[in-house]
PDB file of N, CA and C in Angstrom:
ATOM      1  N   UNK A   1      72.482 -45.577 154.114  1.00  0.00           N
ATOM      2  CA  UNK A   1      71.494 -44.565 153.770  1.00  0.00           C
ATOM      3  C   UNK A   1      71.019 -44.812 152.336  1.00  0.00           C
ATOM      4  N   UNK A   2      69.848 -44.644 152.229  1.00  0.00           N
ATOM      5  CA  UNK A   2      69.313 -44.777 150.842  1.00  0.00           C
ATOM      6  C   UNK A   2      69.671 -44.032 149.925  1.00  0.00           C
ATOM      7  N   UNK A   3      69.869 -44.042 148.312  1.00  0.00           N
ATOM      8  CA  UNK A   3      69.994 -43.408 147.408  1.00  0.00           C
ATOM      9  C   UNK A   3      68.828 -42.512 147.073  1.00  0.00           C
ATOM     10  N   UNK A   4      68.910 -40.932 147.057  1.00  0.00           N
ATOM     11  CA  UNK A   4      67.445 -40.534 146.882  1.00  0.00           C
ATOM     12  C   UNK A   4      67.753 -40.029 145.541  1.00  0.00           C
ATOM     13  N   UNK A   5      66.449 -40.070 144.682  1.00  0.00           N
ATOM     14  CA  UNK A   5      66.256 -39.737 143.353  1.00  0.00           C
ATOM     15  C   UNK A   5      66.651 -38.034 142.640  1.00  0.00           C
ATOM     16  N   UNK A   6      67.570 -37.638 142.613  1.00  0.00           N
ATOM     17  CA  UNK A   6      67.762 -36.239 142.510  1.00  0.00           C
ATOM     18  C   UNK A   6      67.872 -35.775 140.845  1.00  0.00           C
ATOM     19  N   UNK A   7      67.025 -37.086 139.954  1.00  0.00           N
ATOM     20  CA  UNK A   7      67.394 -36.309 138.707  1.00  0.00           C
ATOM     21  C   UNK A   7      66.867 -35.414 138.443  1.00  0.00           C
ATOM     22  N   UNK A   8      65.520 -35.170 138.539  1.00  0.00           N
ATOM     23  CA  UNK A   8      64.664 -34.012 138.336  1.00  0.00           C
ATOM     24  C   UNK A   8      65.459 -32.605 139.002  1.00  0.00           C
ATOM     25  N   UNK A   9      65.650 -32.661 140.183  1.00  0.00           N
ATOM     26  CA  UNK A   9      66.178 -31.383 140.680  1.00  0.00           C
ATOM     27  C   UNK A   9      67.492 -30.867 140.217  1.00  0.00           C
ATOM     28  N   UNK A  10      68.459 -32.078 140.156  1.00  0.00           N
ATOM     29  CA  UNK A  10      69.680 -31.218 139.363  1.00  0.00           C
ATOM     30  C   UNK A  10      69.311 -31.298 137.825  1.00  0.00           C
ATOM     31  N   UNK A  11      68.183 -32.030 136.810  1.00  0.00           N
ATOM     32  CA  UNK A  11      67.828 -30.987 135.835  1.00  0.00           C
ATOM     33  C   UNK A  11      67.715 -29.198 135.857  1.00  0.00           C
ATOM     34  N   UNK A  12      66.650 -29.272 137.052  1.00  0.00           N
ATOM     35  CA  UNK A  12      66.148 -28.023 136.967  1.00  0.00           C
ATOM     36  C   UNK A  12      67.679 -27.269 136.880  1.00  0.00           C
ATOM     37  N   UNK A  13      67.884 -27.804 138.358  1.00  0.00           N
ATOM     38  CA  UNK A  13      69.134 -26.865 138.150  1.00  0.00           C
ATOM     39  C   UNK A  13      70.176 -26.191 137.849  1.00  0.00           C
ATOM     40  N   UNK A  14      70.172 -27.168 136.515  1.00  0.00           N
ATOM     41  CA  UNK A  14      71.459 -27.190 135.738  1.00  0.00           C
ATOM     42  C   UNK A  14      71.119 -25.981 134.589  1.00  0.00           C
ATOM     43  N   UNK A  15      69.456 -26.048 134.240  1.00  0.00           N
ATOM     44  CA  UNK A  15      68.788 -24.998 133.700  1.00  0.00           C
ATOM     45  C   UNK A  15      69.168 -23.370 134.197  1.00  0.00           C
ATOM     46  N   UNK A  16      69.119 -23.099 134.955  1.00  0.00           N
ATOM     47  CA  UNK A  16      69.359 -22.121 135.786  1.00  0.00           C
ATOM     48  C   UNK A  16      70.789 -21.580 135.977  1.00  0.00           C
ATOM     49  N   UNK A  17      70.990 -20.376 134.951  1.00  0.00           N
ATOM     50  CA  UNK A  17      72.225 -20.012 134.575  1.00  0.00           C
ATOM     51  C   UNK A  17      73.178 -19.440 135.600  1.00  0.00           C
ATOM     52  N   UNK A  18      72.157 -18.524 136.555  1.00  0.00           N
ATOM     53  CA  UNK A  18      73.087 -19.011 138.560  1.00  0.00           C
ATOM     54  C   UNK A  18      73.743 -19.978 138.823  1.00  0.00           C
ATOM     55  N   UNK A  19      72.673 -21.075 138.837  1.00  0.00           N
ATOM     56  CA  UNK A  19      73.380 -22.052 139.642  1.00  0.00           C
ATOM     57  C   UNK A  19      74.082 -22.970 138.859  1.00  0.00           C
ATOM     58  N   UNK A  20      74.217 -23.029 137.794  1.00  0.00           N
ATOM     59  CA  UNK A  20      74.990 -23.994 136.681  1.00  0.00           C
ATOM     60  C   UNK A  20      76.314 -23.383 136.536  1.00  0.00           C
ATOM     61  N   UNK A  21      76.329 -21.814 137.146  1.00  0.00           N
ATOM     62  CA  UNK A  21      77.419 -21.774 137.076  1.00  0.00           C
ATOM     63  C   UNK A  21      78.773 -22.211 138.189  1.00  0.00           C
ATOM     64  N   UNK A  22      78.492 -22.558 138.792  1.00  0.00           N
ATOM     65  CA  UNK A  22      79.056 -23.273 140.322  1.00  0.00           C
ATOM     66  C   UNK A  22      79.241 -24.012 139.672  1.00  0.00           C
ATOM     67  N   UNK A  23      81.117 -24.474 140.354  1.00  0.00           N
ATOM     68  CA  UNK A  23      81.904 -25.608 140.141  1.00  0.00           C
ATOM     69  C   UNK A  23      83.090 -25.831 141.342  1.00  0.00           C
ATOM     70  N   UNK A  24      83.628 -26.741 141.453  1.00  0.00           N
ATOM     71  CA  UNK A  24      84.593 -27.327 142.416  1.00  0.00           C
ATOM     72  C   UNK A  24      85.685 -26.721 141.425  1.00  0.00           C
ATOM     73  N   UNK A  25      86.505 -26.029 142.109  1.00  0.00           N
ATOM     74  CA  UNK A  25      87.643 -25.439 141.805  1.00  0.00           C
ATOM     75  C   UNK A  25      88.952 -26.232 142.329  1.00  0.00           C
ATOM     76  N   UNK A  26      89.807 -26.403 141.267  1.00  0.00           N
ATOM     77  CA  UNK A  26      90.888 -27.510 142.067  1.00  0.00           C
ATOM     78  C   UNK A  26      91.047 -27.078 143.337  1.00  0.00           C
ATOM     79  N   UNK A  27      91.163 -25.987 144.111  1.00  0.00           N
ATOM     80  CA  UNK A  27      91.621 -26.011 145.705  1.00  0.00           C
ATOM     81  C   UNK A  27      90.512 -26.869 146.481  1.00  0.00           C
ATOM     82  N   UNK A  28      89.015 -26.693 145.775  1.00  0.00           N
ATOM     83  CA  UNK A  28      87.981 -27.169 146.274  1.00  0.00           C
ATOM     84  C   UNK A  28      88.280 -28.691 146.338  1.00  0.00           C
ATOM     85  N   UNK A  29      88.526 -28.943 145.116  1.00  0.00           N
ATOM     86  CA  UNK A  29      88.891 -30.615 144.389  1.00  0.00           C
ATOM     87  C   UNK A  29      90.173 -31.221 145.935  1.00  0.00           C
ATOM     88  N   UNK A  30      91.124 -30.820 145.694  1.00  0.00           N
ATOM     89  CA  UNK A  30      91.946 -30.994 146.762  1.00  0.00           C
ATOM     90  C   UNK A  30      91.892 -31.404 148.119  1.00  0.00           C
ATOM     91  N   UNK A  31      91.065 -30.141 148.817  1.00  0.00           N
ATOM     92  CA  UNK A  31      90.240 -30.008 149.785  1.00  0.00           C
ATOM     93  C   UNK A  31      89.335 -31.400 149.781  1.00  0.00           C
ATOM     94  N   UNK A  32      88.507 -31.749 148.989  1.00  0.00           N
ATOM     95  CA  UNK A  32      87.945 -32.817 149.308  1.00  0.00           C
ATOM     96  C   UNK A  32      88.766 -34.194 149.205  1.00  0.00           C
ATOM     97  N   UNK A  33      89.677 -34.187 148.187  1.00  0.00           N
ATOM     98  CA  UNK A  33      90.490 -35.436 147.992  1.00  0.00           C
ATOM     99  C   UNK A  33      91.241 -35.699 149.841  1.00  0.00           C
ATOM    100  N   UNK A  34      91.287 -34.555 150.050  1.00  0.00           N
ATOM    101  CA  UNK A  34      92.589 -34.449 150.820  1.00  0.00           C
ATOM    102  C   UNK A  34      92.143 -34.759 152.334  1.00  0.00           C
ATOM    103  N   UNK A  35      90.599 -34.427 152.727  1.00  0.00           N
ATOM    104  CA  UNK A  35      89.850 -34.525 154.031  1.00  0.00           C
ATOM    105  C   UNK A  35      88.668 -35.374 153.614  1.00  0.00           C
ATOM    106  N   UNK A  36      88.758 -36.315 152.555  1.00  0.00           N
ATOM    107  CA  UNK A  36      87.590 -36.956 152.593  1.00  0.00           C
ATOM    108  C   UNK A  36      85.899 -36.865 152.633  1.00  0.00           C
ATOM    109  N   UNK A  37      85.518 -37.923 151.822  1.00  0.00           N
ATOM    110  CA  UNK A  37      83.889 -37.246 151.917  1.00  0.00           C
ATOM    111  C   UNK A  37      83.101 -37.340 153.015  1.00  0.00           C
ATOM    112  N   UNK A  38      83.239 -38.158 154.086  1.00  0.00           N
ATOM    113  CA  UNK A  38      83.042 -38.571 155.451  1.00  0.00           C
ATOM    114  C   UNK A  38      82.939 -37.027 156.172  1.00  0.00           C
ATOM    115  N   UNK A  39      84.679 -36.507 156.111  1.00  0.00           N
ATOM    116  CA  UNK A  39      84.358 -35.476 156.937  1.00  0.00           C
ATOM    117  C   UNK A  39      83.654 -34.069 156.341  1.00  0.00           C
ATOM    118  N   UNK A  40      83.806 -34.103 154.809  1.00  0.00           N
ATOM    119  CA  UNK A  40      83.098 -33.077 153.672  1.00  0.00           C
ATOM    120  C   UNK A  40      81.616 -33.582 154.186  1.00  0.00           C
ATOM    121  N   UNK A  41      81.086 -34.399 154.723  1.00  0.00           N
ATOM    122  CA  UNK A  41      79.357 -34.711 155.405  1.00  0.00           C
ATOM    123  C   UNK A  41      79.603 -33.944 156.369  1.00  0.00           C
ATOM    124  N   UNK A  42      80.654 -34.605 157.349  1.00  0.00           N
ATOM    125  CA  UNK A  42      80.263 -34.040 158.612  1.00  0.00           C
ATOM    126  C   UNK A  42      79.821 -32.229 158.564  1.00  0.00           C
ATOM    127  N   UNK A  43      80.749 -31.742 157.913  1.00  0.00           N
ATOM    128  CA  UNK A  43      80.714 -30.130 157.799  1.00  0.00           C
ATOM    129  C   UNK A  43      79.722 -29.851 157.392  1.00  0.00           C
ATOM    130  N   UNK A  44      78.741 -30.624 156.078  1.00  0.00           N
ATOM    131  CA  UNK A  44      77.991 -30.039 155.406  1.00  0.00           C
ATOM    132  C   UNK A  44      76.836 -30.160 156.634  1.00  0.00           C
ATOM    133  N   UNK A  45      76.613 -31.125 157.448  1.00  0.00           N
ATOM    134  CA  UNK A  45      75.934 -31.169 158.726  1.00  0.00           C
ATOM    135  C   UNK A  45      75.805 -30.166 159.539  1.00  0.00           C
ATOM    136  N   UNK A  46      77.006 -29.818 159.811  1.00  0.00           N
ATOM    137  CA  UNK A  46      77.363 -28.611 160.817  1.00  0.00           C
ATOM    138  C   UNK A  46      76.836 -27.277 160.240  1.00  0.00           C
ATOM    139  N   UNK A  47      77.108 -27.033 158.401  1.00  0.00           N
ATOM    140  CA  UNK A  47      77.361 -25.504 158.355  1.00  0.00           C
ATOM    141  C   UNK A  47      75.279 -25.463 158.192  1.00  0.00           C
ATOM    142  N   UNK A  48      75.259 -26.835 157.786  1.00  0.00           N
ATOM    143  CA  UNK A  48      73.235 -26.921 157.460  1.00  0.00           C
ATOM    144  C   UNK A  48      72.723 -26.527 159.486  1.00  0.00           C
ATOM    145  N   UNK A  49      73.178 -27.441 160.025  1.00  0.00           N
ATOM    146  CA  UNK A  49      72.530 -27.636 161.774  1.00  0.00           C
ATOM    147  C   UNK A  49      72.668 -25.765 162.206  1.00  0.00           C
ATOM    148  N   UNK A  50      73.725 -25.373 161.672  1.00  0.00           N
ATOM    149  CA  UNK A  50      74.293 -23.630 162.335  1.00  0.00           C
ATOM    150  C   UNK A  50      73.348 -22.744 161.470  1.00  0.00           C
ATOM    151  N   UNK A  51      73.329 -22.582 159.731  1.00  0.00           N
ATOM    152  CA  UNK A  51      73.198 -21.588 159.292  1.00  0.00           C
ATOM    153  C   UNK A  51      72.135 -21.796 158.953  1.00  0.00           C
ATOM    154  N   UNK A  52      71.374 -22.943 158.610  1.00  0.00           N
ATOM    155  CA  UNK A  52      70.105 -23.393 157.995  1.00  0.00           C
ATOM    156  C   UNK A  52      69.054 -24.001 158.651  1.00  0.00           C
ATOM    157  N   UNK A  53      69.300 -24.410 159.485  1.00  0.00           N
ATOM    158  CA  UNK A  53      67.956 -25.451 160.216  1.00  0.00           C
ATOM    159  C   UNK A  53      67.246 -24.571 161.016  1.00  0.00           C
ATOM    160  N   UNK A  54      68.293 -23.325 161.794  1.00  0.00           N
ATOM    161  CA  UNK A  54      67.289 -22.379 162.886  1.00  0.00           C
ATOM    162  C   UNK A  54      65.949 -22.217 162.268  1.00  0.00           C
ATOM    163  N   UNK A  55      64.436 -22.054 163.255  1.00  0.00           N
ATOM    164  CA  UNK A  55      63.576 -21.235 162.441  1.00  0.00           C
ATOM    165  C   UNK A  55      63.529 -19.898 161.810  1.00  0.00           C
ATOM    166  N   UNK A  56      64.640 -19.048 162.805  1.00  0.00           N
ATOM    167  CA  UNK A  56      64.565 -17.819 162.368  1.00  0.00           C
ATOM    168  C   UNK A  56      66.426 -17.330 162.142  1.00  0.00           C
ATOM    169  N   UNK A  57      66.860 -17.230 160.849  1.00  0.00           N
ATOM    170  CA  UNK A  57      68.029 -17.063 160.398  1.00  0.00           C
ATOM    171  C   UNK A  57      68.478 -15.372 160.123  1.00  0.00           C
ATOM    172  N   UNK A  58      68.701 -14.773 161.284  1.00  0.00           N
ATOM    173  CA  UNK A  58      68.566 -13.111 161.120  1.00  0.00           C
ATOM    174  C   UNK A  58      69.679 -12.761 159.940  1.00  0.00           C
ATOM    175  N   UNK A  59      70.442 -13.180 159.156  1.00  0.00           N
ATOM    176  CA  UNK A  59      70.741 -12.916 157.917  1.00  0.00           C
ATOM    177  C   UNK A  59      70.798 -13.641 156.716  1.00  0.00           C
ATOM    178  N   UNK A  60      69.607 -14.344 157.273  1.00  0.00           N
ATOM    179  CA  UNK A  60      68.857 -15.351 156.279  1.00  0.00           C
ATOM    180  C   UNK A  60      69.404 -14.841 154.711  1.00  0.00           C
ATOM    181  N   UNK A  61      69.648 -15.462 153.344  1.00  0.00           N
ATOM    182  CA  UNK A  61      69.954 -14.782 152.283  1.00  0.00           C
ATOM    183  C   UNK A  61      71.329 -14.234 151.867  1.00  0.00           C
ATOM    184  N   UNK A  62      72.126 -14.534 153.076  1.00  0.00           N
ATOM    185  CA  UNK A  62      73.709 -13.687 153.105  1.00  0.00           C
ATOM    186  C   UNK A  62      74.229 -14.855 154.109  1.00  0.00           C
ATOM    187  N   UNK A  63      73.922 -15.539 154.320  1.00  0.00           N
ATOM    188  CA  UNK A  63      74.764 -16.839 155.648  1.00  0.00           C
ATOM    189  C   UNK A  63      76.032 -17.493 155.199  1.00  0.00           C
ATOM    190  N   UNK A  64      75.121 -17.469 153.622  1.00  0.00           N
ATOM    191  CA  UNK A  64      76.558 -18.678 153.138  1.00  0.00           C
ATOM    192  C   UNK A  64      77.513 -17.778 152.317  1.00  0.00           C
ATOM    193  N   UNK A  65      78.854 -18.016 152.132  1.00  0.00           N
ATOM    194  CA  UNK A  65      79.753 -17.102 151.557  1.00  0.00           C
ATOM    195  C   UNK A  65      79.618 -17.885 150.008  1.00  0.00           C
ATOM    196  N   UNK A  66      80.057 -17.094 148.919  1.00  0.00           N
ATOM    197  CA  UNK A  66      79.905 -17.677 147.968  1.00  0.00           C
ATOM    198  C   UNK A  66      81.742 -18.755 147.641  1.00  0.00           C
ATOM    199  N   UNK A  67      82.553 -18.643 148.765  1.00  0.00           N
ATOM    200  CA  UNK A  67      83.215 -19.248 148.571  1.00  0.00           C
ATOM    201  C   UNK A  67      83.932 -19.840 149.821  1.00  0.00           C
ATOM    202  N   UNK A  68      85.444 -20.432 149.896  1.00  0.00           N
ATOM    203  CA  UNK A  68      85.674 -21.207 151.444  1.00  0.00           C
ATOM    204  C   UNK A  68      85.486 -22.519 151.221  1.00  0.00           C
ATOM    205  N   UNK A  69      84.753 -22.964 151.304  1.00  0.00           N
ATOM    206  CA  UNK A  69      84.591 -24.756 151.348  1.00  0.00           C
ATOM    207  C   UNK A  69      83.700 -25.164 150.225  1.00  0.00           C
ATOM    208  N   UNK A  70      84.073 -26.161 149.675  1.00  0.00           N
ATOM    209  CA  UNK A  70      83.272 -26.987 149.111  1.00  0.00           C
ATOM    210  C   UNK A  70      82.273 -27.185 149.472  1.00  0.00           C
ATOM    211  N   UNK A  71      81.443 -26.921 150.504  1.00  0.00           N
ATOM    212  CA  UNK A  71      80.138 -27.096 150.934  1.00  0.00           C
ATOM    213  C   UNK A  71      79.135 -26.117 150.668  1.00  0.00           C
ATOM    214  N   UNK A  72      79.871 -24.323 150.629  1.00  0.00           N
ATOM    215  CA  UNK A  72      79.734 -23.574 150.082  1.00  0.00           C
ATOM    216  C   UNK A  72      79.013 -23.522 148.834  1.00  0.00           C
ATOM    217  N   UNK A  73      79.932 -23.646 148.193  1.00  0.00           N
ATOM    218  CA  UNK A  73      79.652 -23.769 147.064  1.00  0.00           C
ATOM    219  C   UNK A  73      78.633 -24.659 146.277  1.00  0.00           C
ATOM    220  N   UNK A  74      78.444 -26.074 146.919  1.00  0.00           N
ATOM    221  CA  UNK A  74      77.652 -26.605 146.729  1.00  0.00           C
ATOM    222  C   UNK A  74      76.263 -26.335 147.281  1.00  0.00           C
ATOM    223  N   UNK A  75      76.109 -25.483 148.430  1.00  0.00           N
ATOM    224  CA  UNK A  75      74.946 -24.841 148.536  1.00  0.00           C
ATOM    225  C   UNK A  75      74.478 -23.722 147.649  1.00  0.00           C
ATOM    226  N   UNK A  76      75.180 -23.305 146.959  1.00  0.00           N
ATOM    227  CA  UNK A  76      74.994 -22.231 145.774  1.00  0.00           C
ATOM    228  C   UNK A  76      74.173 -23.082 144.787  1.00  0.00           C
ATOM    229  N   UNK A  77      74.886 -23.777 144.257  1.00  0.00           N
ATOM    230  CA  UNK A  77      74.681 -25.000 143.359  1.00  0.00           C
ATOM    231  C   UNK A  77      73.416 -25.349 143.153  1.00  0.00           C
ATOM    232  N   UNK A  78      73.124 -25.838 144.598  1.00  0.00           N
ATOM    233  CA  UNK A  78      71.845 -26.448 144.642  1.00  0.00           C
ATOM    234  C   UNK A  78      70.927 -26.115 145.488  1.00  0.00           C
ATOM    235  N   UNK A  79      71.019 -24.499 145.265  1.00  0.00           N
ATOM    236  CA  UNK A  79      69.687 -23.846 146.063  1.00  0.00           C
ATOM    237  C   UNK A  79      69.484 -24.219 147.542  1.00  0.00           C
ATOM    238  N   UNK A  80      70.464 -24.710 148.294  1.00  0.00           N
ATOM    239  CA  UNK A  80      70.103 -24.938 150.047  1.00  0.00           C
ATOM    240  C   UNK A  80      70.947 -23.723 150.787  1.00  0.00           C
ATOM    241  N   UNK A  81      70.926 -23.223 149.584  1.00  0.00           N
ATOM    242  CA  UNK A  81      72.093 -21.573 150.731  1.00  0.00           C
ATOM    243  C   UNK A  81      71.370 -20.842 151.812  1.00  0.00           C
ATOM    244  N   UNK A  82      69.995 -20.936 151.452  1.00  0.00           N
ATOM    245  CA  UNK A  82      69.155 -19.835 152.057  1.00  0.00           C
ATOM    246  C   UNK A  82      67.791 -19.946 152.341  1.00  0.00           C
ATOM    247  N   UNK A  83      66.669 -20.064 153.235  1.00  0.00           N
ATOM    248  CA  UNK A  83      65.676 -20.844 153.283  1.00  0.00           C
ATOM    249  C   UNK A  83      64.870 -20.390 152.553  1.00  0.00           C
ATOM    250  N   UNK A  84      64.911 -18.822 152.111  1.00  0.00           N
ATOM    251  CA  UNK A  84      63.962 -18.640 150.637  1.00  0.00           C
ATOM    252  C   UNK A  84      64.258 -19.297 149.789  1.00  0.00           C
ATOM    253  N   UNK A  85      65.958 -19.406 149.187  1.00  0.00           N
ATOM    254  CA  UNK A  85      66.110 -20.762 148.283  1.00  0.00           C
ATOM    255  C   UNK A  85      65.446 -21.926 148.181  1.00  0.00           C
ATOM    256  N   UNK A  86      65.838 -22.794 149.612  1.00  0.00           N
ATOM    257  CA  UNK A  86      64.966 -24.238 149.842  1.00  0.00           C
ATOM    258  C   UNK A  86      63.805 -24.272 149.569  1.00  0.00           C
ATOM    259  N   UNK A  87      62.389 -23.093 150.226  1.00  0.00           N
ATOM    260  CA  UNK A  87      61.644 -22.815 149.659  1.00  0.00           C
ATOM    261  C   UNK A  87      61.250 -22.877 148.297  1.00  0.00           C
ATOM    262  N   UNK A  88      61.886 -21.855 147.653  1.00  0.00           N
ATOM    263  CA  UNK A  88      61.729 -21.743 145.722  1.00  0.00           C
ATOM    264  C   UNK A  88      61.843 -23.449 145.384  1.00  0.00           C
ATOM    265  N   UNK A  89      63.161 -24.012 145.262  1.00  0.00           N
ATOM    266  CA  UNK A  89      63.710 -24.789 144.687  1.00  0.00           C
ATOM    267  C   UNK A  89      62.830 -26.350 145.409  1.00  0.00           C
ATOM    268  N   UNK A  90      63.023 -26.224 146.918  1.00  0.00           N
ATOM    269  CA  UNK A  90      62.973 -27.600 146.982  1.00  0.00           C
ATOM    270  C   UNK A  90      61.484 -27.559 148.084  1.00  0.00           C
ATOM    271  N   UNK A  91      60.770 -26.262 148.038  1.00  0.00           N
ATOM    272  CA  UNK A  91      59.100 -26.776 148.378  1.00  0.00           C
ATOM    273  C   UNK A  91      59.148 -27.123 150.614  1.00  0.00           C
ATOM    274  N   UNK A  92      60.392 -26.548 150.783  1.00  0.00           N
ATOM    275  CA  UNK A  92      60.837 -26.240 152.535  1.00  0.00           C
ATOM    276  C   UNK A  92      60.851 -25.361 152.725  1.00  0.00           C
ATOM    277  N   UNK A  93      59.594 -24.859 153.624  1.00  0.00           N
ATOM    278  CA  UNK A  93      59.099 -23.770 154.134  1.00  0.00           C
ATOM    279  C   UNK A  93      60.384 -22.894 155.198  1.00  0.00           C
ATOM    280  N   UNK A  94      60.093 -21.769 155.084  1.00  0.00           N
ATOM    281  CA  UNK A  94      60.944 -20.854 156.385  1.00  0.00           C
ATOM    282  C   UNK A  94      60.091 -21.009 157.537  1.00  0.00           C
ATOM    283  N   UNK A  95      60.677 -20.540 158.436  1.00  0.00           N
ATOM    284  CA  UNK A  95      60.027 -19.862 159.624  1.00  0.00           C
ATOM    285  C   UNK A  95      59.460 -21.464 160.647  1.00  0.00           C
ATOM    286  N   UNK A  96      59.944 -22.084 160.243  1.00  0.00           N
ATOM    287  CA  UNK A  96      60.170 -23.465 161.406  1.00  0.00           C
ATOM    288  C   UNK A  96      61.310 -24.005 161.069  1.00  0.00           C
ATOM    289  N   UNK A  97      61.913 -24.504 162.160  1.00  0.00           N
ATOM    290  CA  UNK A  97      63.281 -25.147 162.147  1.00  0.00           C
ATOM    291  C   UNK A  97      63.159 -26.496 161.418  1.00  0.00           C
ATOM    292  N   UNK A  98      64.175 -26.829 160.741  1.00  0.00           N
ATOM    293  CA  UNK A  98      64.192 -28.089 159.918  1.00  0.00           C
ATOM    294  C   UNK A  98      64.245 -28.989 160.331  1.00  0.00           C
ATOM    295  N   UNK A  99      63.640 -30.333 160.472  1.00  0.00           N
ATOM    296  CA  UNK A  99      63.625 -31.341 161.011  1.00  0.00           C
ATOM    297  C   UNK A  99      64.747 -32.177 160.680  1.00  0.00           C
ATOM    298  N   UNK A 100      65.174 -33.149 161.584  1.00  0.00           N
ATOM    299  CA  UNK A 100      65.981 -33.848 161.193  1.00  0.00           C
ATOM    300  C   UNK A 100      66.260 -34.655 159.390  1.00  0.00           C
ATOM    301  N   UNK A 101      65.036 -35.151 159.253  1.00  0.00           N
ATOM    302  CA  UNK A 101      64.724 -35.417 158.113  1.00  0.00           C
ATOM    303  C   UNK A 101      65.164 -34.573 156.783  1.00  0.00           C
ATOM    304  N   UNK A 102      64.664 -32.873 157.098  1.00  0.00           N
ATOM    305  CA  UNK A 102      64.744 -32.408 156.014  1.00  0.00           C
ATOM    306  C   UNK A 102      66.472 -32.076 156.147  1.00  0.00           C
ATOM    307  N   UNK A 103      66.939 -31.821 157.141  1.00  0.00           N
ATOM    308  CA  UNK A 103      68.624 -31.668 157.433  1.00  0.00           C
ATOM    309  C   UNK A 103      69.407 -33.295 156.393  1.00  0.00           C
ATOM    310  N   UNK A 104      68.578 -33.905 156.640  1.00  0.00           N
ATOM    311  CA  UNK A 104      69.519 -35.092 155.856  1.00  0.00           C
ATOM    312  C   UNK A 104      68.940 -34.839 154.459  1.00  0.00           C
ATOM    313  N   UNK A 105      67.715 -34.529 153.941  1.00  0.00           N
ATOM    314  CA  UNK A 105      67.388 -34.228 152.892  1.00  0.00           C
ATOM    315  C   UNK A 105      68.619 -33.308 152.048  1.00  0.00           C
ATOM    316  N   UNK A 106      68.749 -31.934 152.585  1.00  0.00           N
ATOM    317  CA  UNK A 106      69.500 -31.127 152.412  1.00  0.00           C
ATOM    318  C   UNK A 106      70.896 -31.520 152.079  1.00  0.00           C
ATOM    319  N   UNK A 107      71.634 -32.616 152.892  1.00  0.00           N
ATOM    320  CA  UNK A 107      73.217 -32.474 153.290  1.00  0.00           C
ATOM    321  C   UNK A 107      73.311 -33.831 152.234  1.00  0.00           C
ATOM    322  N   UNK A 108      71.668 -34.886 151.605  1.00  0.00           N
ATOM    323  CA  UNK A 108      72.327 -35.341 150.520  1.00  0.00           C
ATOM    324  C   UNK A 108      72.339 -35.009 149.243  1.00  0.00           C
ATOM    325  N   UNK A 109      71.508 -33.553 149.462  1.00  0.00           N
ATOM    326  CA  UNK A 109      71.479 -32.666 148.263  1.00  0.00           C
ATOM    327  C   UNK A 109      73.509 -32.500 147.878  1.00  0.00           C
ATOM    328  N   UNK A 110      73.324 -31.759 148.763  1.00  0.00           N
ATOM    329  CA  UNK A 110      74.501 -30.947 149.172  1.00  0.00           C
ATOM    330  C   UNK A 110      76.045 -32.130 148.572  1.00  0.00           C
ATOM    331  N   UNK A 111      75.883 -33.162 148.690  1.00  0.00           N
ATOM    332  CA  UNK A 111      76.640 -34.365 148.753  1.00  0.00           C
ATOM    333  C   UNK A 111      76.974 -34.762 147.192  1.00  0.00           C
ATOM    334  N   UNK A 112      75.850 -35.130 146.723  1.00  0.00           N
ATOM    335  CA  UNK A 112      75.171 -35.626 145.665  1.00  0.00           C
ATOM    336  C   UNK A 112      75.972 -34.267 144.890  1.00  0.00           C
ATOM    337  N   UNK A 113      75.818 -33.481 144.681  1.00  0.00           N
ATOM    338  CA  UNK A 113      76.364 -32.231 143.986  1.00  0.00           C
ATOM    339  C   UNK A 113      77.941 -32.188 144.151  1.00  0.00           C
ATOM    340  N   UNK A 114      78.380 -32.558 145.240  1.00  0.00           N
ATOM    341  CA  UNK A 114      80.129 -32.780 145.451  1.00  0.00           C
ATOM    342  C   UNK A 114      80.770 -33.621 145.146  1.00  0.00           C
ATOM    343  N   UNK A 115      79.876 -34.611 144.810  1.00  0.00           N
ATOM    344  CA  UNK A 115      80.397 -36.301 144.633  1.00  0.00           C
ATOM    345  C   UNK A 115      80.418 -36.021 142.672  1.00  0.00           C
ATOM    346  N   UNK A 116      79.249 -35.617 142.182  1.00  0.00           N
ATOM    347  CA  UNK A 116      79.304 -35.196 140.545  1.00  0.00           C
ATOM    348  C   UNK A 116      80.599 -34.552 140.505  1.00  0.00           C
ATOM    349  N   UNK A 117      80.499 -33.658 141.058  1.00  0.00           N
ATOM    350  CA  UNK A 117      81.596 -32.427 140.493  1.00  0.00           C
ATOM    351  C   UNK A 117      83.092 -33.253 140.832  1.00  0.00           C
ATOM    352  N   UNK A 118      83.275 -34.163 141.771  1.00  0.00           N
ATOM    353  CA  UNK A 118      84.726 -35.031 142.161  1.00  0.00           C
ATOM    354  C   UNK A 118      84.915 -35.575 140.591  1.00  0.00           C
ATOM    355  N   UNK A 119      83.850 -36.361 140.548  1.00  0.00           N
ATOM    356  CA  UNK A 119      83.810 -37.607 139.006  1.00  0.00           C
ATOM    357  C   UNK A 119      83.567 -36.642 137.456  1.00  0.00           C
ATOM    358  N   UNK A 120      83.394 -35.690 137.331  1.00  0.00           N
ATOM    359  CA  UNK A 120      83.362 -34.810 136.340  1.00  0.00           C
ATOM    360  C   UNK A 120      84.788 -34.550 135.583  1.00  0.00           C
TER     361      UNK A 120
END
């Protein structure tokens, strides 16, 4: 898979005293050491394909917990928690289901933010 260019967006985001405040917490740290980043994708796949890709998310804004998995959290992070988020932040409309494309868009957002915070 290609490397996509995410400096601009985790600038912004690091700006943004919300989301800068999100971090991998050693259980988080663990958790990933311990199940790998392979399967830390697979999930971030799953919790994006379940809570995020529908067109219509009836508790759209409240889906993701602000804690639980490292994937979590990294959707806090980087604005893919919620499709008004994606919207604001990353210019992905609500109210149509996400294409495959933008699902991988998302989960190397999502990645890219877990992989920093491992090497930090």
């Amino acid at each position: 898979m290609a490397q996509r260019d995410l400096s601009d967006l985790f600038f912004r985001l690091s700006r943004s005293a919300f989301r800068s405040r999100f971090y991998l917490k050693p259980k988080d740290r663990e958790y990933v050491w311990t199940k790998g980043m392979d399967t830390v994708r697979r999930h971030a796949y799953d919790f994006v394909r379940q809570r995020l890709a529908p067109a219509v998310i009836p508790n759209d804004g409240k889906q993701t917990p602000m804690r639980g998995h490292p994937v979590f959290l990294a959707q806090h992070a980087t604005a893919t928690c919620c499709r008004g988020c994606l919207w604001k932040w990353h210019h992905i409309p609500a109210g149509t289901a996400l294409t495959p494309e933008q699902q991988d868009y998302v989960v190397d957002v999502i990645m890219t933010w877990i992989e920093r915070e491992m090497r930090g």
